[in-house]
N, C-alpha and C. Protein backbone atom coordinates (compact mmCIF):
# COMPACT_ATOMS: atom_id res chain seq x y z
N UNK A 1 3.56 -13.92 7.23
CA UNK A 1 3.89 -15.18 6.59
C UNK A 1 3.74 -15.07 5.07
N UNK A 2 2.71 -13.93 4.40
CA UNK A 2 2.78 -14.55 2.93
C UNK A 2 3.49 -13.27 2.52
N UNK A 3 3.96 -12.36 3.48
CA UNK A 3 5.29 -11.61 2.58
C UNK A 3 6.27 -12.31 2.62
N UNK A 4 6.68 -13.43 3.28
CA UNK A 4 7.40 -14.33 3.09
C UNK A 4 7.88 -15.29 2.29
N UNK A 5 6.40 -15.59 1.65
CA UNK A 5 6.79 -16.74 0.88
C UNK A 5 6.90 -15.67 -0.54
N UNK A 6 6.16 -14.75 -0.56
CA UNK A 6 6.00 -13.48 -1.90
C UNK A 6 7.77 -13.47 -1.66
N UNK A 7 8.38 -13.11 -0.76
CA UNK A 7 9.85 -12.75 -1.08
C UNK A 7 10.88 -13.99 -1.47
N UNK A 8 10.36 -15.52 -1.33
CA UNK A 8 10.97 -16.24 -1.39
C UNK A 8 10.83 -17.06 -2.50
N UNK A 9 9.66 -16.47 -3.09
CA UNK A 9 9.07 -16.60 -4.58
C UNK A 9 10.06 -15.84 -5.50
N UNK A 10 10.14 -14.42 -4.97
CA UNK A 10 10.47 -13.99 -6.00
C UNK A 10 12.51 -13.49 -6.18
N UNK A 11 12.91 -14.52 -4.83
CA UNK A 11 14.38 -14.55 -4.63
C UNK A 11 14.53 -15.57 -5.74
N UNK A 12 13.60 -17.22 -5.72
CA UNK A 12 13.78 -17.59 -6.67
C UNK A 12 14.18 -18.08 -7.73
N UNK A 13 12.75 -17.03 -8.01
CA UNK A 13 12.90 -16.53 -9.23
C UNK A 13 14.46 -15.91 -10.09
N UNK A 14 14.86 -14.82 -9.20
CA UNK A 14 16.02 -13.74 -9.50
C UNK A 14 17.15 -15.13 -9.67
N UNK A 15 17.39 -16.06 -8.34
CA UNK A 15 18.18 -17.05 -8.60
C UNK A 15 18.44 -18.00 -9.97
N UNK A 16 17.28 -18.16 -10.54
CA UNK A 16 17.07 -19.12 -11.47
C UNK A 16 17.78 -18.12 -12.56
N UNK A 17 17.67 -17.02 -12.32
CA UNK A 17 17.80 -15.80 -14.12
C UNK A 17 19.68 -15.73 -13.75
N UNK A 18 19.76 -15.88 -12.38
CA UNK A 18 20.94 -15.41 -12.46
C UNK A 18 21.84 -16.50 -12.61
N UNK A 19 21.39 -17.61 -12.17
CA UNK A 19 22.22 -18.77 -12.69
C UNK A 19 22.47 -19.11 -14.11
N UNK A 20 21.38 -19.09 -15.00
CA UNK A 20 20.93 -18.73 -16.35
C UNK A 20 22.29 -18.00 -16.94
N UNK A 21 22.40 -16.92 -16.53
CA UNK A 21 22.63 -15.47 -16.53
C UNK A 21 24.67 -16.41 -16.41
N UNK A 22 24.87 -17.20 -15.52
CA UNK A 22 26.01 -17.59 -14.96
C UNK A 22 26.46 -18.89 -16.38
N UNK A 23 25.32 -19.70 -16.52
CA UNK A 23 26.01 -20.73 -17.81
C UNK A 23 26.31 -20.32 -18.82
N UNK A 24 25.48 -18.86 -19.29
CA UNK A 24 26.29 -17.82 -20.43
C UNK A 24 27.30 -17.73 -20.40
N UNK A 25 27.86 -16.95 -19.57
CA UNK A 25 29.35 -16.07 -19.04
C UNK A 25 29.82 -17.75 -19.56
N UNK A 26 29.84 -18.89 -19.39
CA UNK A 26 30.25 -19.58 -18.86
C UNK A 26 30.99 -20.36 -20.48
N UNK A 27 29.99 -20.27 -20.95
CA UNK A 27 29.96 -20.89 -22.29
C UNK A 27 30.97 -20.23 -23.37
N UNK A 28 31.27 -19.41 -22.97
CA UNK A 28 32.55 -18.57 -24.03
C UNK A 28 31.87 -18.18 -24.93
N UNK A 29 30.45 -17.56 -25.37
CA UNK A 29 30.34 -17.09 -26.13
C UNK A 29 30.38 -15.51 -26.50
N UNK A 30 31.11 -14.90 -27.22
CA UNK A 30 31.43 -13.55 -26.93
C UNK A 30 30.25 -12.75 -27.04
N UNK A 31 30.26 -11.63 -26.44
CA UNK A 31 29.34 -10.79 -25.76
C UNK A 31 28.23 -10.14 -27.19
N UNK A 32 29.25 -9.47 -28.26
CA UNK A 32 28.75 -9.20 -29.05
C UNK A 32 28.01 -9.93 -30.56
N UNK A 33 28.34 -11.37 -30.44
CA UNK A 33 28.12 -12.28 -31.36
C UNK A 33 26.60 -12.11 -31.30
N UNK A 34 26.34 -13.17 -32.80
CA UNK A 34 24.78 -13.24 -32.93
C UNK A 34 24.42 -14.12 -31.93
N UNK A 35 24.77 -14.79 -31.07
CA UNK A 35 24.28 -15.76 -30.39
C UNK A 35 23.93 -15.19 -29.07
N UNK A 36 24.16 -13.84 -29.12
CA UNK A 36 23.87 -13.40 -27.56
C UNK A 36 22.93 -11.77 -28.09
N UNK A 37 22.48 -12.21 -29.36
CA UNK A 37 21.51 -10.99 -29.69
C UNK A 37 20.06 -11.02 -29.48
N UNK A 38 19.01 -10.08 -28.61
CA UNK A 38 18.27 -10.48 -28.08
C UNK A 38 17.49 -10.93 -29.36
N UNK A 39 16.38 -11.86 -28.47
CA UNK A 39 15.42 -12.68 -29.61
C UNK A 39 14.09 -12.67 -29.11
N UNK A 40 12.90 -12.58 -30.02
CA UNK A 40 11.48 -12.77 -29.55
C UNK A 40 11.54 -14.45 -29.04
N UNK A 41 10.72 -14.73 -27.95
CA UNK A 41 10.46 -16.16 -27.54
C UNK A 41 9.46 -16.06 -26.76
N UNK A 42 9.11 -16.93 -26.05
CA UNK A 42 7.72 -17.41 -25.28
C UNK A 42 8.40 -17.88 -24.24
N UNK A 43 8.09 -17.45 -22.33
CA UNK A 43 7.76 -18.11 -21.32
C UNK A 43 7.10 -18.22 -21.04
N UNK A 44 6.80 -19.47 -20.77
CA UNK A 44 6.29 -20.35 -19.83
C UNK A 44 6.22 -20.61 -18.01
N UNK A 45 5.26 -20.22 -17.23
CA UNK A 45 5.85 -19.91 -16.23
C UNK A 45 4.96 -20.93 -15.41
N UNK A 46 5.37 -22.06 -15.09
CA UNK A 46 4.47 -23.10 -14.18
C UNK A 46 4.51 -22.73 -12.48
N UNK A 47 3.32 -22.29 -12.36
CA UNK A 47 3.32 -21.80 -10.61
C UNK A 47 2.30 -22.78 -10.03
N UNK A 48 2.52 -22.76 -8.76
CA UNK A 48 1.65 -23.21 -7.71
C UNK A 48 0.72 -22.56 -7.77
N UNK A 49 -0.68 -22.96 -8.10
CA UNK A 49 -1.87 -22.00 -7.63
C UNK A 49 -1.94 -21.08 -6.29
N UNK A 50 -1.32 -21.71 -5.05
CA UNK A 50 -1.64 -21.36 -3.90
C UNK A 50 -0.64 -19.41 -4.07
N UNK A 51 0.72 -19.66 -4.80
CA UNK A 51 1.43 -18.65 -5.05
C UNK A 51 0.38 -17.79 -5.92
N UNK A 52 -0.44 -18.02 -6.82
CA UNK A 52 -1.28 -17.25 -7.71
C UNK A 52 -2.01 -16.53 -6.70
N UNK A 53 -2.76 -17.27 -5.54
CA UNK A 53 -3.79 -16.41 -4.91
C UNK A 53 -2.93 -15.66 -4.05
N UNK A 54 -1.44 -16.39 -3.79
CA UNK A 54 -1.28 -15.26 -2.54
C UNK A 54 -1.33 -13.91 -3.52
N UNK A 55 -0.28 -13.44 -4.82
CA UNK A 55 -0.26 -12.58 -5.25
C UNK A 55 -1.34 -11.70 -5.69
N UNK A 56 -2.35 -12.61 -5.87
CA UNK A 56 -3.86 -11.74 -6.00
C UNK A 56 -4.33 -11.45 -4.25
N UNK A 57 -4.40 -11.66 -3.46
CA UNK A 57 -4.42 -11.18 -2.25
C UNK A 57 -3.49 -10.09 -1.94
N UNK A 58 -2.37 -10.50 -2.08
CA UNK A 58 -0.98 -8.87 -1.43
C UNK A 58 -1.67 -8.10 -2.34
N UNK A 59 -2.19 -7.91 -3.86
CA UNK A 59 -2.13 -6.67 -4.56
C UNK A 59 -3.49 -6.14 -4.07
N UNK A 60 -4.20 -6.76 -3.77
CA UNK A 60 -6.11 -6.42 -3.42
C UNK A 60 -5.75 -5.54 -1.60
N UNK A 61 -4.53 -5.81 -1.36
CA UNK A 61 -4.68 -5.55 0.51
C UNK A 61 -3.89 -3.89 0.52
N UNK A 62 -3.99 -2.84 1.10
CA UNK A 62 -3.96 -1.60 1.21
C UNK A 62 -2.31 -1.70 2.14
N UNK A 63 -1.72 -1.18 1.93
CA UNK A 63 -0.23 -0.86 1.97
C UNK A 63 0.03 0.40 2.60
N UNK A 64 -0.10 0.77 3.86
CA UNK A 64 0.29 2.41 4.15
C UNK A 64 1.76 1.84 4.27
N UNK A 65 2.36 2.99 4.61
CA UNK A 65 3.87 3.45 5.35
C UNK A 65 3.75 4.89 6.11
N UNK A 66 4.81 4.89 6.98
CA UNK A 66 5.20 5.91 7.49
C UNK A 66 5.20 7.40 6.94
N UNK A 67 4.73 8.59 6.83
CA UNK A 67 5.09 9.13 6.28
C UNK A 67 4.46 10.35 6.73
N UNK A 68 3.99 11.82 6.09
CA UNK A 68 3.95 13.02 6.06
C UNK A 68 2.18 13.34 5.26
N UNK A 69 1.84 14.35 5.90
CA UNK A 69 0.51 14.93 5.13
C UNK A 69 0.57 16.28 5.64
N UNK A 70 0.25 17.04 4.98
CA UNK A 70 -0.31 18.76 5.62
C UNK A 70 -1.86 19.00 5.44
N UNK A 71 -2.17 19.54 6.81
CA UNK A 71 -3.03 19.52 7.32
C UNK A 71 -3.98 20.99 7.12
N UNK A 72 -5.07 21.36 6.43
CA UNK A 72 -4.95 22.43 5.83
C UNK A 72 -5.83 23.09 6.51
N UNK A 73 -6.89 21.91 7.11
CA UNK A 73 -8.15 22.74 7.73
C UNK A 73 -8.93 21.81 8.98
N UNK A 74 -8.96 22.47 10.04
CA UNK A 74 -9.83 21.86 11.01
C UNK A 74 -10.99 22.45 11.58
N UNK A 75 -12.29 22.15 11.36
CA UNK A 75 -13.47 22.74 11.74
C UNK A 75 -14.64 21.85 11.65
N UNK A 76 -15.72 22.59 11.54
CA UNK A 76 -16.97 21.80 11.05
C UNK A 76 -17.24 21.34 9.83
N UNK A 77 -18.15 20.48 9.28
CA UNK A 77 -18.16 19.63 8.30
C UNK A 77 -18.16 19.95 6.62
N UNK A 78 -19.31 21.22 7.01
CA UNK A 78 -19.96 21.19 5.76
C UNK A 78 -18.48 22.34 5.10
N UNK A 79 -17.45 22.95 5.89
CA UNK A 79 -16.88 23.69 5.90
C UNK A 79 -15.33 23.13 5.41
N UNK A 80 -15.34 22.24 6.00
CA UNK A 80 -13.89 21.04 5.37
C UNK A 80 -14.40 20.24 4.33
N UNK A 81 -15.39 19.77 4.13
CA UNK A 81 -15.94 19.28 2.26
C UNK A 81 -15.78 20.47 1.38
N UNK A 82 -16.52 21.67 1.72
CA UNK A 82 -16.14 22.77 0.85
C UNK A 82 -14.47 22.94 0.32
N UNK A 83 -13.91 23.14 1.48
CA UNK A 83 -12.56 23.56 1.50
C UNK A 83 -11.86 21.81 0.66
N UNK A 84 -12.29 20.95 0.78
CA UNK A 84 -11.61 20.38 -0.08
C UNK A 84 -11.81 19.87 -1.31
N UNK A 85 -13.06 20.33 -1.56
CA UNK A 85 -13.69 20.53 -2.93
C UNK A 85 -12.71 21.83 -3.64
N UNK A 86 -12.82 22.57 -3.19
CA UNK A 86 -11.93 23.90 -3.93
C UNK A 86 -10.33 23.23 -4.11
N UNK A 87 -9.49 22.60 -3.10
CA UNK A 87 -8.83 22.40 -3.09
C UNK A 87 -8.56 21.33 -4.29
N UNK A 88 -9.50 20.62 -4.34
CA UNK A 88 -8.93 19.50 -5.28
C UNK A 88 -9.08 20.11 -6.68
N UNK A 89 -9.94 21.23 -6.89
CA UNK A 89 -9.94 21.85 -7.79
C UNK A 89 -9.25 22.51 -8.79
N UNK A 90 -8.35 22.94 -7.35
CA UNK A 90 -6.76 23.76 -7.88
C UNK A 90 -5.38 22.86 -7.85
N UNK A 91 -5.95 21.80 -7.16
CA UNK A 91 -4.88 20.70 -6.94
C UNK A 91 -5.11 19.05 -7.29
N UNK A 92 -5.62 18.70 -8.63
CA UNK A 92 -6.43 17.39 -9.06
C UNK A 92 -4.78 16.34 -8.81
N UNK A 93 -4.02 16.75 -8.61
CA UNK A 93 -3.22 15.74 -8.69
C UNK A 93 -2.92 15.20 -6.92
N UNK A 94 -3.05 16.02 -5.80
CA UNK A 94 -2.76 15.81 -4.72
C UNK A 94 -4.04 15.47 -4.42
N UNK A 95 -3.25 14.25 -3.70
CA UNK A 95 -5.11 13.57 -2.62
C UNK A 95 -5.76 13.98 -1.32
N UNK A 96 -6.66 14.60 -0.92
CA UNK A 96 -7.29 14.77 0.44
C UNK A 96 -8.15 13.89 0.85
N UNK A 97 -7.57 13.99 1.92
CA UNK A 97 -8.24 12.83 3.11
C UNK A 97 -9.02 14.09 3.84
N UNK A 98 -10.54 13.26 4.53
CA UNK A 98 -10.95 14.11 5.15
C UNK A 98 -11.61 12.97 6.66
N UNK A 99 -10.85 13.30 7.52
CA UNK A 99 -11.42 12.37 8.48
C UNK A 99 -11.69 13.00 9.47
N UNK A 100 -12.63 12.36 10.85
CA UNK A 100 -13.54 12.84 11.59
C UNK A 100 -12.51 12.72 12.83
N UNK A 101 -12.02 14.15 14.01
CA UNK A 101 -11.52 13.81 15.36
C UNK A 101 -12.40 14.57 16.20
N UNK A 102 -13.13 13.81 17.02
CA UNK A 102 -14.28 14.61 17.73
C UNK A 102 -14.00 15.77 18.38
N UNK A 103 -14.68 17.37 18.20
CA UNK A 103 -15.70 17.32 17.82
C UNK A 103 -15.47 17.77 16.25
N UNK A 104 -14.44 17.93 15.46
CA UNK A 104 -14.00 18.70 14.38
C UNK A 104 -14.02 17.44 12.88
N UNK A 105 -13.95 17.90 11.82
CA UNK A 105 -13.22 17.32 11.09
C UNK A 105 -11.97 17.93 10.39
N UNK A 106 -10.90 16.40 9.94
CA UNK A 106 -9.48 18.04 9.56
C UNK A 106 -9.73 17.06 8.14
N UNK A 107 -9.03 17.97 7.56
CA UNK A 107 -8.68 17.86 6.22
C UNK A 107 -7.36 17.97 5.72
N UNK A 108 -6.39 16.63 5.34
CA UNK A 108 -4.81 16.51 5.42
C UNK A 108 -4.82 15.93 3.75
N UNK A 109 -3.82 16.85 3.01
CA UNK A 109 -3.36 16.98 1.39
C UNK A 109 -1.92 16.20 1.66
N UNK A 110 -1.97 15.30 0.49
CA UNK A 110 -0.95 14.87 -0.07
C UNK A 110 -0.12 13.45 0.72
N UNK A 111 0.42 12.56 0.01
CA UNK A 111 0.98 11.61 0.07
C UNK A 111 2.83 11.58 0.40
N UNK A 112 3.12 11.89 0.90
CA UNK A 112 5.08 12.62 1.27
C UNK A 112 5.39 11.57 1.91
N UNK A 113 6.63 11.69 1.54
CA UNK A 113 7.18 10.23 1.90
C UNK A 113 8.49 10.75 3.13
N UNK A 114 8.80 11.87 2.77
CA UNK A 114 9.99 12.28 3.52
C UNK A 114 9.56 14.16 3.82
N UNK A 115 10.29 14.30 5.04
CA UNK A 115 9.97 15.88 5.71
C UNK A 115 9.92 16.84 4.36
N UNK A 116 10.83 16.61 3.68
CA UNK A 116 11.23 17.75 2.51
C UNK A 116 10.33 18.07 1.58
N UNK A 117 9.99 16.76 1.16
CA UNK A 117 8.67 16.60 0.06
C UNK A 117 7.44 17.14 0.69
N UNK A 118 7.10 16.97 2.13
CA UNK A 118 6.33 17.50 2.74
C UNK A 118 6.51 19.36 2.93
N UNK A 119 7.54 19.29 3.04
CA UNK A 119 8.20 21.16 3.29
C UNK A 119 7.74 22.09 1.75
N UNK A 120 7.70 21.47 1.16
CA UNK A 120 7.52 21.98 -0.45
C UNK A 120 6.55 22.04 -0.68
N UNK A 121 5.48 20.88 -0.16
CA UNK A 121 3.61 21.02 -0.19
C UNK A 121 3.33 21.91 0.82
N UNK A 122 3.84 22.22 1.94
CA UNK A 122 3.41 23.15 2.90
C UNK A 122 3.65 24.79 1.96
N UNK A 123 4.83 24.95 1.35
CA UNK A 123 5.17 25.98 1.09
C UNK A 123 3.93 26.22 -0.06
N UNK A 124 3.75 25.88 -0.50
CA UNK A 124 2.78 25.96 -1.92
C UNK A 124 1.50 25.57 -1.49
N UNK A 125 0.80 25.29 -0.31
CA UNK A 125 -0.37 25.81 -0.18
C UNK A 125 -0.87 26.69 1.02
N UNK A 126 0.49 27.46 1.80
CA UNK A 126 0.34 28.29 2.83
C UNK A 126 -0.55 29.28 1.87
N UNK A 127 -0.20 29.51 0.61
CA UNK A 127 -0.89 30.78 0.25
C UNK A 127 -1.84 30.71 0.13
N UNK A 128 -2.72 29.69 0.31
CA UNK A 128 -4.03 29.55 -0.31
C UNK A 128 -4.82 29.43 1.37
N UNK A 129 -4.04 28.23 2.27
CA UNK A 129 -4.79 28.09 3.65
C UNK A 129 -3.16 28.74 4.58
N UNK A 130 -3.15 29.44 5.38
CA UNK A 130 -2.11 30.04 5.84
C UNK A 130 -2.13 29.17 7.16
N UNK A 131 -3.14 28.73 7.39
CA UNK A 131 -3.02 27.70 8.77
C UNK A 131 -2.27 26.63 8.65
N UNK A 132 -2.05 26.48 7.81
CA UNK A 132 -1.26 24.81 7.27
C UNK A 132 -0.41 24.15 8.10
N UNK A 133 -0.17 23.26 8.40
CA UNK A 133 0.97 22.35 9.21
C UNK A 133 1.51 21.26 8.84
N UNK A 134 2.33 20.33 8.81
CA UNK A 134 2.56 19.34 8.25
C UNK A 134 2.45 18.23 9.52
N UNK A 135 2.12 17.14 9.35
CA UNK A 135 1.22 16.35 10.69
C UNK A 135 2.45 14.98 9.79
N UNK A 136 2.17 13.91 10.93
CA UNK A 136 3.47 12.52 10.61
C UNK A 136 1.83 12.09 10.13
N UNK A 137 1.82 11.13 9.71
CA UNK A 137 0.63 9.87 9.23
C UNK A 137 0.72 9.02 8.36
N UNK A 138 -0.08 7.89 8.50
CA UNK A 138 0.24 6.90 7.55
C UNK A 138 -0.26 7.15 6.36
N UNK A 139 0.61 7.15 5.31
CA UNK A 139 0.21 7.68 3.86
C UNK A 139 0.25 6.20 3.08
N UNK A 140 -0.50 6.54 1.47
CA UNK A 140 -0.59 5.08 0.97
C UNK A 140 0.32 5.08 0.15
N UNK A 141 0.48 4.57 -0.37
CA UNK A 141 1.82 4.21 -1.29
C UNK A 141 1.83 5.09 -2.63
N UNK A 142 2.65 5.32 -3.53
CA UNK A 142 2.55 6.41 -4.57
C UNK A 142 2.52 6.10 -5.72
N UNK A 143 0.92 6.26 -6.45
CA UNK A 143 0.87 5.50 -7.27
C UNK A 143 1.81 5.79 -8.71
N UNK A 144 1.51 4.59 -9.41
CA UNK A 144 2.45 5.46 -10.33
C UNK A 144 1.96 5.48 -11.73
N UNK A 145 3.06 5.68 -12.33
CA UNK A 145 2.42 7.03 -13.80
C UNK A 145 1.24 5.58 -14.67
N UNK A 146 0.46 6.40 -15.07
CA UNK A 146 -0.92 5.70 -15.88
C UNK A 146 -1.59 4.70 -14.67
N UNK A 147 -1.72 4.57 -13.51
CA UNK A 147 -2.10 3.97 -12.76
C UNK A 147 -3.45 3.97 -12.08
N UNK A 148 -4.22 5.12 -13.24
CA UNK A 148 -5.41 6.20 -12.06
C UNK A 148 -6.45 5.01 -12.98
């Protein structure tokens, strides 16, 4: 229900710019004139509080999808912390997960969204763990640039 109203918020929204967007065209004023040259201004944006919290709720709530991880190491504990201590060492930009399947823990690198992207992380750390596999799992979303 409140990706619902988040999408119907922000259809809108798009509606209001594009109607906007429609009394221009509309007005005959030519494209390149001063009257259609951008300008500094101020919005104003009057919302419903209840829309404020949903959007502070969707951004606070964890988002997987479908997707890809390679799987580098399965064993005992103190042996998959090691191994992904080194790993993150040589690899600070890819994330390891290290979770518990009784009696082992595995240790699965990287966030892939599609087989290929996954085929390319397998290839580039067979050399380091030659056991490697690429496993389906829910990955989190990809953050993006200046986001850390």
């Amino acid at each position: 229900m409140r990706s619902f109203l988040l999408v119907i918020f922000f259809l809108a929204r798009v509606h209001g710019l594009q109607a906007q967007a429609f009394e221009d065209r509309r007005s005959g004023i030519p494209v390149d004139s001063p009257a259609t040259q951008v300008r500094q201004g101020e919005v104003t944006v009057h919302a419903d509080p209840r829309i404020e919290r949903l959007m502070k709720d969707y951004t606070e709530r964890k988002h997987v999808q479908k997707g890809y991880r390679v799987q580098i190491f399965l064993g005992e504990r103190k042996t998959a912390e090691d191994t992904k201590r080194a790993f993150l060492q040589k690899n600070p930009d890819t994330p390891a997960y290290l979770s518990w399947l009784a009696p082992n823990f595995r240790l699965r690198v990287g966030d892939l969204r599609t087989r290929l992207e996954a085929e390319k992380l397998l290839h580039e750390v067979r050399v380091q763990h030659p056991g490697s596999y690429i496993v389906p799992d829910e990955i989190e979303m990809p953050r993006l640039p200046g986001d850390r």
